[in-house]
PDB file of N, CA and C in Angstrom:
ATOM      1  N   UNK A   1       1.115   6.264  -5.306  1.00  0.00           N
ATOM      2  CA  UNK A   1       1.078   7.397  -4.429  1.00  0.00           C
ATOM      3  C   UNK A   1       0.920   8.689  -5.243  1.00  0.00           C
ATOM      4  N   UNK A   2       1.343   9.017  -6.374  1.00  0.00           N
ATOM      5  CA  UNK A   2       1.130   9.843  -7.523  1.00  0.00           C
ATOM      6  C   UNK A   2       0.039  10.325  -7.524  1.00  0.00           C
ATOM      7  N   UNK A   3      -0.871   9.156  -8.126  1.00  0.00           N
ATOM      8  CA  UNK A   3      -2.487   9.237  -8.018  1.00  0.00           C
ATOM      9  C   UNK A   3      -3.190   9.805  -7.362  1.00  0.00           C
ATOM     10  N   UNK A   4      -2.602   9.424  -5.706  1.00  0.00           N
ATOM     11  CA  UNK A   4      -3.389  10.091  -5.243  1.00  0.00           C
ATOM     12  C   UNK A   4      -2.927  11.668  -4.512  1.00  0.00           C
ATOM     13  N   UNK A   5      -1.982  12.068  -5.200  1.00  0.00           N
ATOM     14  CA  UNK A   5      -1.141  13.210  -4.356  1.00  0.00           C
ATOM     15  C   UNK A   5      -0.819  13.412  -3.313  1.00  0.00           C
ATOM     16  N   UNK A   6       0.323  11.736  -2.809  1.00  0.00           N
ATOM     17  CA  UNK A   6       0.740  12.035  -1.702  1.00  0.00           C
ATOM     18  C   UNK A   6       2.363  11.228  -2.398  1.00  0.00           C
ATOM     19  N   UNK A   7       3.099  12.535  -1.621  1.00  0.00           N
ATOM     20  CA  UNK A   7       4.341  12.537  -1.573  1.00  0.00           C
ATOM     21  C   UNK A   7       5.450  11.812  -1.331  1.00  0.00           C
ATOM     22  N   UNK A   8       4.773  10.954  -0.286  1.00  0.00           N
ATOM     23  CA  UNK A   8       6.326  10.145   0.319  1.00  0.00           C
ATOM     24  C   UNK A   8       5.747   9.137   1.613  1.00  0.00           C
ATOM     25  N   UNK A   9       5.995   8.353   1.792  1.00  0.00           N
ATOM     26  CA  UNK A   9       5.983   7.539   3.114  1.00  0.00           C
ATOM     27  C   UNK A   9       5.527   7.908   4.009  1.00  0.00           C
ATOM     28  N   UNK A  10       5.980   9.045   4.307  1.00  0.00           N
ATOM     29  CA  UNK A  10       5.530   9.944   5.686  1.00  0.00           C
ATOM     30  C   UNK A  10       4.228   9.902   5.326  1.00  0.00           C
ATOM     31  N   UNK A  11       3.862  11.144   4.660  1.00  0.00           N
ATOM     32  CA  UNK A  11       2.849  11.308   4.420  1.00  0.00           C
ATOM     33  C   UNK A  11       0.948  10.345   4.367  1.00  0.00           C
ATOM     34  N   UNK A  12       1.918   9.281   3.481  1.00  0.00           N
ATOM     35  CA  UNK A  12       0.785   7.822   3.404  1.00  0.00           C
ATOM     36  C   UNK A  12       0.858   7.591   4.921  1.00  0.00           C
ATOM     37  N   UNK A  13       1.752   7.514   5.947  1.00  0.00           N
ATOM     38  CA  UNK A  13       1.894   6.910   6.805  1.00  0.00           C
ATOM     39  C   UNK A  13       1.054   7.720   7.828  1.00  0.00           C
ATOM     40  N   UNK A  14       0.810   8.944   7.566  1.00  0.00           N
ATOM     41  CA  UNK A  14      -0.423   9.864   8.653  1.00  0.00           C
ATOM     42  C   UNK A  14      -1.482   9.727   8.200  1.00  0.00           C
ATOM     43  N   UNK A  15      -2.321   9.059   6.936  1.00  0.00           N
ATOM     44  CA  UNK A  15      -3.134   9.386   6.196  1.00  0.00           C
ATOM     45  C   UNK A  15      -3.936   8.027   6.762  1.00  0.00           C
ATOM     46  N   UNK A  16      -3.167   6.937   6.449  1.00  0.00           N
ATOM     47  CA  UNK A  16      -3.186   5.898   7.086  1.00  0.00           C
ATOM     48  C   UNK A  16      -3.126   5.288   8.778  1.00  0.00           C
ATOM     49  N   UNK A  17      -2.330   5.634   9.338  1.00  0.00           N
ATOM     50  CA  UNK A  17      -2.542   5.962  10.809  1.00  0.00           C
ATOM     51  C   UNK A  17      -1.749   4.485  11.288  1.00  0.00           C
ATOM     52  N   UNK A  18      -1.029   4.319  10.226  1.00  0.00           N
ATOM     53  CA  UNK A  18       0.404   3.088  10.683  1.00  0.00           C
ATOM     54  C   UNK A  18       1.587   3.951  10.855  1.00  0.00           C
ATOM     55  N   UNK A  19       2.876   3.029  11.013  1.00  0.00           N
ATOM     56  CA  UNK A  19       4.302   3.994  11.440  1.00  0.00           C
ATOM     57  C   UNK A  19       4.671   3.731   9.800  1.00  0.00           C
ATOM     58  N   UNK A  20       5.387   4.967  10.420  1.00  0.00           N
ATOM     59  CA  UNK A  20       6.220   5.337   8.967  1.00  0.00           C
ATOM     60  C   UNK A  20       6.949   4.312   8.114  1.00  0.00           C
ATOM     61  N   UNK A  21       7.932   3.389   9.563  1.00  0.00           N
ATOM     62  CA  UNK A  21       8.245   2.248   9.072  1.00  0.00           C
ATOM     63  C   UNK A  21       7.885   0.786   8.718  1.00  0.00           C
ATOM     64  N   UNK A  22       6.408   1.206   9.046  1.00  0.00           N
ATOM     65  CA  UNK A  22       5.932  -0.042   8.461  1.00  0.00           C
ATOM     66  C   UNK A  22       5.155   0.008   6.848  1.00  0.00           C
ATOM     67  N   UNK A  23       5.314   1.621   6.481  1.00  0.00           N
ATOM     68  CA  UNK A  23       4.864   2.006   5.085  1.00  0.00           C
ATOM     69  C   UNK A  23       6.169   1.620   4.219  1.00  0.00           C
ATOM     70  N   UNK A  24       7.318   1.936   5.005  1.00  0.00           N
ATOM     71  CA  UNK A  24       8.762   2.290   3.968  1.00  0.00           C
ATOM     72  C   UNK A  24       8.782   0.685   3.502  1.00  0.00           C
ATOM     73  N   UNK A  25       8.906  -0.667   4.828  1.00  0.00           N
ATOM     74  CA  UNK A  25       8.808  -1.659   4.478  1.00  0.00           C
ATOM     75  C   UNK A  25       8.243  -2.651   3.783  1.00  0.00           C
ATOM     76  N   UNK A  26       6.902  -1.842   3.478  1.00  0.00           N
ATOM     77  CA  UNK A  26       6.070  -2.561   2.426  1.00  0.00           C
ATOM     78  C   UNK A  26       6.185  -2.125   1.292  1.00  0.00           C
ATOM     79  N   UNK A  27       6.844  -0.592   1.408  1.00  0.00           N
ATOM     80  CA  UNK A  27       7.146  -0.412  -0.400  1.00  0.00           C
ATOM     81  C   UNK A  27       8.435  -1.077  -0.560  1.00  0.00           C
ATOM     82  N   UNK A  28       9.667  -1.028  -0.063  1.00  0.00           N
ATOM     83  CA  UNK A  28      10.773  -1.452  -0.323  1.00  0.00           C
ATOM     84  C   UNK A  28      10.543  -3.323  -0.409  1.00  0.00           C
ATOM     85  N   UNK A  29       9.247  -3.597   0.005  1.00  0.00           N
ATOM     86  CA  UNK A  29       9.576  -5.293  -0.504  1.00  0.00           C
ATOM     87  C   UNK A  29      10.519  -5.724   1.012  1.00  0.00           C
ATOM     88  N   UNK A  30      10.889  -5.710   1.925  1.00  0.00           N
ATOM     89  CA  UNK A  30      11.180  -6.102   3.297  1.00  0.00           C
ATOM     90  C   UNK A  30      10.017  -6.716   3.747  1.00  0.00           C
ATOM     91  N   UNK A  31       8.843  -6.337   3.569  1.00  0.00           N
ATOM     92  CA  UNK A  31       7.725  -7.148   4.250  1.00  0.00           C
ATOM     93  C   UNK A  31       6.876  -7.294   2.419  1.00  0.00           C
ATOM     94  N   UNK A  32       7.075  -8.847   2.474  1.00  0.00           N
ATOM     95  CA  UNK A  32       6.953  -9.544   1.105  1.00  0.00           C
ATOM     96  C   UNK A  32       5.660  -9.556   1.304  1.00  0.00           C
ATOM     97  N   UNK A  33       4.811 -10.331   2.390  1.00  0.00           N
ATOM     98  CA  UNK A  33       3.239 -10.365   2.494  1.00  0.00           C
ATOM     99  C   UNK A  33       2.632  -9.866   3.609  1.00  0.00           C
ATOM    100  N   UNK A  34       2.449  -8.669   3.340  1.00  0.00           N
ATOM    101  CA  UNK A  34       1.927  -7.549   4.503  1.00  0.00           C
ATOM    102  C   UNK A  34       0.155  -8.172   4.773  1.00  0.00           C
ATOM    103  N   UNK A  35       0.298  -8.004   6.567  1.00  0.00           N
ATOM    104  CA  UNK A  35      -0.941  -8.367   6.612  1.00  0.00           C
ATOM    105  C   UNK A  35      -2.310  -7.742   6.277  1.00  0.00           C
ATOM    106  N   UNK A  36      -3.513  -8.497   5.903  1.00  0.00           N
ATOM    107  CA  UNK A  36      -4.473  -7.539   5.394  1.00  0.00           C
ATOM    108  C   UNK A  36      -4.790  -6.691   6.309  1.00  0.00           C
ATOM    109  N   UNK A  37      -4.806  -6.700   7.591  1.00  0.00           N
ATOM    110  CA  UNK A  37      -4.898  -5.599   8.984  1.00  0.00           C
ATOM    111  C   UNK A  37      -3.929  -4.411   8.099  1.00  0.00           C
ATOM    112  N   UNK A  38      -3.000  -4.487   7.431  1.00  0.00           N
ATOM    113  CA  UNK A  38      -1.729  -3.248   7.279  1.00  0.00           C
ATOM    114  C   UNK A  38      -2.872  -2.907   5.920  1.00  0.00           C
ATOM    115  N   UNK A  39      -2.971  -3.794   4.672  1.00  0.00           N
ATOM    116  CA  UNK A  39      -3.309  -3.776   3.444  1.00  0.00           C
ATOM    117  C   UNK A  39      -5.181  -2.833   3.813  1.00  0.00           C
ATOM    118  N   UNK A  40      -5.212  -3.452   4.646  1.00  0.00           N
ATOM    119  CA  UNK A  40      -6.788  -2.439   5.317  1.00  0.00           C
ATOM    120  C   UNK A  40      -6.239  -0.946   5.317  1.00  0.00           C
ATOM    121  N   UNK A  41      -5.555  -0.393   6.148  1.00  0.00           N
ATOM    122  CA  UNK A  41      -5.150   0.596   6.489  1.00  0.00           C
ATOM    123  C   UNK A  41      -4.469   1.548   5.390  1.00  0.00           C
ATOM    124  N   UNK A  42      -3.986   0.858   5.073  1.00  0.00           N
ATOM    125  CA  UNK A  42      -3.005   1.611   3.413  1.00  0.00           C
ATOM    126  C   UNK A  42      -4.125   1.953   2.762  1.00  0.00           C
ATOM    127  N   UNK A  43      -5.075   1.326   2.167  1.00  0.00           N
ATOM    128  CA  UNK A  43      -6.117   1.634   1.512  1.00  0.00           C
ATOM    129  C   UNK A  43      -6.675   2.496   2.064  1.00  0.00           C
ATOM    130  N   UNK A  44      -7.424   2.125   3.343  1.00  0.00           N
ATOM    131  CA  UNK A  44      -7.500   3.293   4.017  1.00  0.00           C
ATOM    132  C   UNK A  44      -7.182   4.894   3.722  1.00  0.00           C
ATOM    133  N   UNK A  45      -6.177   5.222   3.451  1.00  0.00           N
ATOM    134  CA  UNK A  45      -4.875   6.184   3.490  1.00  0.00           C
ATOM    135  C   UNK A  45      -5.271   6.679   2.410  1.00  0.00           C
ATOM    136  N   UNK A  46      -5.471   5.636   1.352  1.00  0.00           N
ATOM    137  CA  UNK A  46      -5.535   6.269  -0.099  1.00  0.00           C
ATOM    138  C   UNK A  46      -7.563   6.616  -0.261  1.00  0.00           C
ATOM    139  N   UNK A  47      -7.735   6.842   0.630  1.00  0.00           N
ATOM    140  CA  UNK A  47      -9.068   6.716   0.254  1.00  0.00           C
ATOM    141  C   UNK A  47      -9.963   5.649  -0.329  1.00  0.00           C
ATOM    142  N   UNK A  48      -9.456   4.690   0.063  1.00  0.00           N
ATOM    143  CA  UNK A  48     -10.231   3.571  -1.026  1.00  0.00           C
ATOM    144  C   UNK A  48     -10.343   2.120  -0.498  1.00  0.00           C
ATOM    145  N   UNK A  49     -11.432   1.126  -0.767  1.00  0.00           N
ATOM    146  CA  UNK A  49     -11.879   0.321  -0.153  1.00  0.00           C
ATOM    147  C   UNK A  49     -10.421  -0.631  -0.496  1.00  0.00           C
ATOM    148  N   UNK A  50     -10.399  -2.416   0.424  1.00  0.00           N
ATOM    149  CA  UNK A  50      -9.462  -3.483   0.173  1.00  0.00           C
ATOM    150  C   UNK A  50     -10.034  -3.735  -1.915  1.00  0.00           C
ATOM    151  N   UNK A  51     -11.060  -3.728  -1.780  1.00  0.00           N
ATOM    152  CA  UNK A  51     -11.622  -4.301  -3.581  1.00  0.00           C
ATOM    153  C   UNK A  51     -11.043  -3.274  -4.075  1.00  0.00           C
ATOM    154  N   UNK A  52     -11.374  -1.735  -4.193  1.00  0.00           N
ATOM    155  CA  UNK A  52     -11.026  -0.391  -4.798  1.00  0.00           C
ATOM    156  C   UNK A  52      -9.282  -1.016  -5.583  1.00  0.00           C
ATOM    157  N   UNK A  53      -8.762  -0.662  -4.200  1.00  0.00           N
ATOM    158  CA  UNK A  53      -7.021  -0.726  -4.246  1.00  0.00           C
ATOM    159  C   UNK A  53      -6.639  -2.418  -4.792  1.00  0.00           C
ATOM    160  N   UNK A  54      -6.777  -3.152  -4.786  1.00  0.00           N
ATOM    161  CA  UNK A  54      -6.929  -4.834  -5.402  1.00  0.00           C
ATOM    162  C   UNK A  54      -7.320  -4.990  -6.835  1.00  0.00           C
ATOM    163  N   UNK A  55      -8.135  -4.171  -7.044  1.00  0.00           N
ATOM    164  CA  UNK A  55      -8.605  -3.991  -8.396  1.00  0.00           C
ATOM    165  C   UNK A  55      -7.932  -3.715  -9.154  1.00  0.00           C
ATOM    166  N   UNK A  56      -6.793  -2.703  -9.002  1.00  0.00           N
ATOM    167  CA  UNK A  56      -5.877  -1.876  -9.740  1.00  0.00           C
ATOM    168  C   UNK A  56      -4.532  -2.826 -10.302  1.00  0.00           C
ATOM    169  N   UNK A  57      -4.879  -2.462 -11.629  1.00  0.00           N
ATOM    170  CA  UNK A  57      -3.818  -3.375 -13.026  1.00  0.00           C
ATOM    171  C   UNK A  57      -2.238  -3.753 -12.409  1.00  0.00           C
ATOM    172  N   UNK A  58      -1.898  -2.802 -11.467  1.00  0.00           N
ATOM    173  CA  UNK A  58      -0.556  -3.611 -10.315  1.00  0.00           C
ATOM    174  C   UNK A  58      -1.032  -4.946 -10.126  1.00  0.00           C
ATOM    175  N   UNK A  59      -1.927  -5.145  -9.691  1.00  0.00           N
ATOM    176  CA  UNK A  59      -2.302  -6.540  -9.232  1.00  0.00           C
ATOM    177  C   UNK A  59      -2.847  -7.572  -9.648  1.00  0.00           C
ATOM    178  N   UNK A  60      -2.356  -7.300 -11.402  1.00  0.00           N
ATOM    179  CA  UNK A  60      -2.988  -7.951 -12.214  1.00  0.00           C
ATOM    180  C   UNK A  60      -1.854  -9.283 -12.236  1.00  0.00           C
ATOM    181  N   UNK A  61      -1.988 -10.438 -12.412  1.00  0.00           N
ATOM    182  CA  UNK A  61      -1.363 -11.880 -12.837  1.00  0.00           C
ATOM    183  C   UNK A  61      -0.244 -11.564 -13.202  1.00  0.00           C
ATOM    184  N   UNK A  62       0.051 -10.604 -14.653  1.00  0.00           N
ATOM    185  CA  UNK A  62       1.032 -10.432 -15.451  1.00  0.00           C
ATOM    186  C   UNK A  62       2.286  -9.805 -14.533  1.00  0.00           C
ATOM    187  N   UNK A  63       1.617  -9.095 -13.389  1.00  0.00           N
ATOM    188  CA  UNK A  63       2.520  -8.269 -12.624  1.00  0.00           C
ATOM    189  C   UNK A  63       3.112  -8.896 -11.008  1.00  0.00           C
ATOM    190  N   UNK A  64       2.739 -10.089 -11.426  1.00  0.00           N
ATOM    191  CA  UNK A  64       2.897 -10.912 -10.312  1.00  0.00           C
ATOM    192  C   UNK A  64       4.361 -11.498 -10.225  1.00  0.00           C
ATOM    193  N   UNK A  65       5.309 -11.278  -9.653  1.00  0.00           N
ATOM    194  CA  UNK A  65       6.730 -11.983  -9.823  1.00  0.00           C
ATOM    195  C   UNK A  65       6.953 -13.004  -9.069  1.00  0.00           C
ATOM    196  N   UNK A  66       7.201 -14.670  -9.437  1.00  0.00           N
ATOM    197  CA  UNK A  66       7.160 -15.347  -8.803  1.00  0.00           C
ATOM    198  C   UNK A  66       8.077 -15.795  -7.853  1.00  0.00           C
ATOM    199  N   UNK A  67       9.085 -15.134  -7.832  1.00  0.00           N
ATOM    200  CA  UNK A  67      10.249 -15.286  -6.950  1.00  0.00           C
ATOM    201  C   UNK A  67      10.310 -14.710  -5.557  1.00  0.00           C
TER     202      UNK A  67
END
């Protein structure tokens, strides 16, 4: 969220055009596998395609926790 200069939950959450609480829950890890309908939209938010945002070294293997 840094990246792209947005502030807080809220914010992603108007940018994006989901509820607030369904942004807070996907960062806090409450919703473990958010659907790609949500993962569409978030990207969305950030300006950037499902590949764009997928691409990014977060989502690299190494950063994958298997638990």
């Amino acid at each position: 969220m840094k990246e792209k200069n947005i502030e807080n939950p809220y914010q992603l959450a108007l940018k994006c055009g989901l509820d607030e609480s369904v942004i807070r829950s996907v960062l806090s890890g409450r919703t473990a596998y958010p659907s790609i309908h949500t993962m569409f939209f978030i990207a969305y938010g950030f300006n950037m395609t499902l590949s764009e945002f997928y691409n990014d070294k977060l989502f690299s293997i190494d950063n994958i926790d298997e638990n």
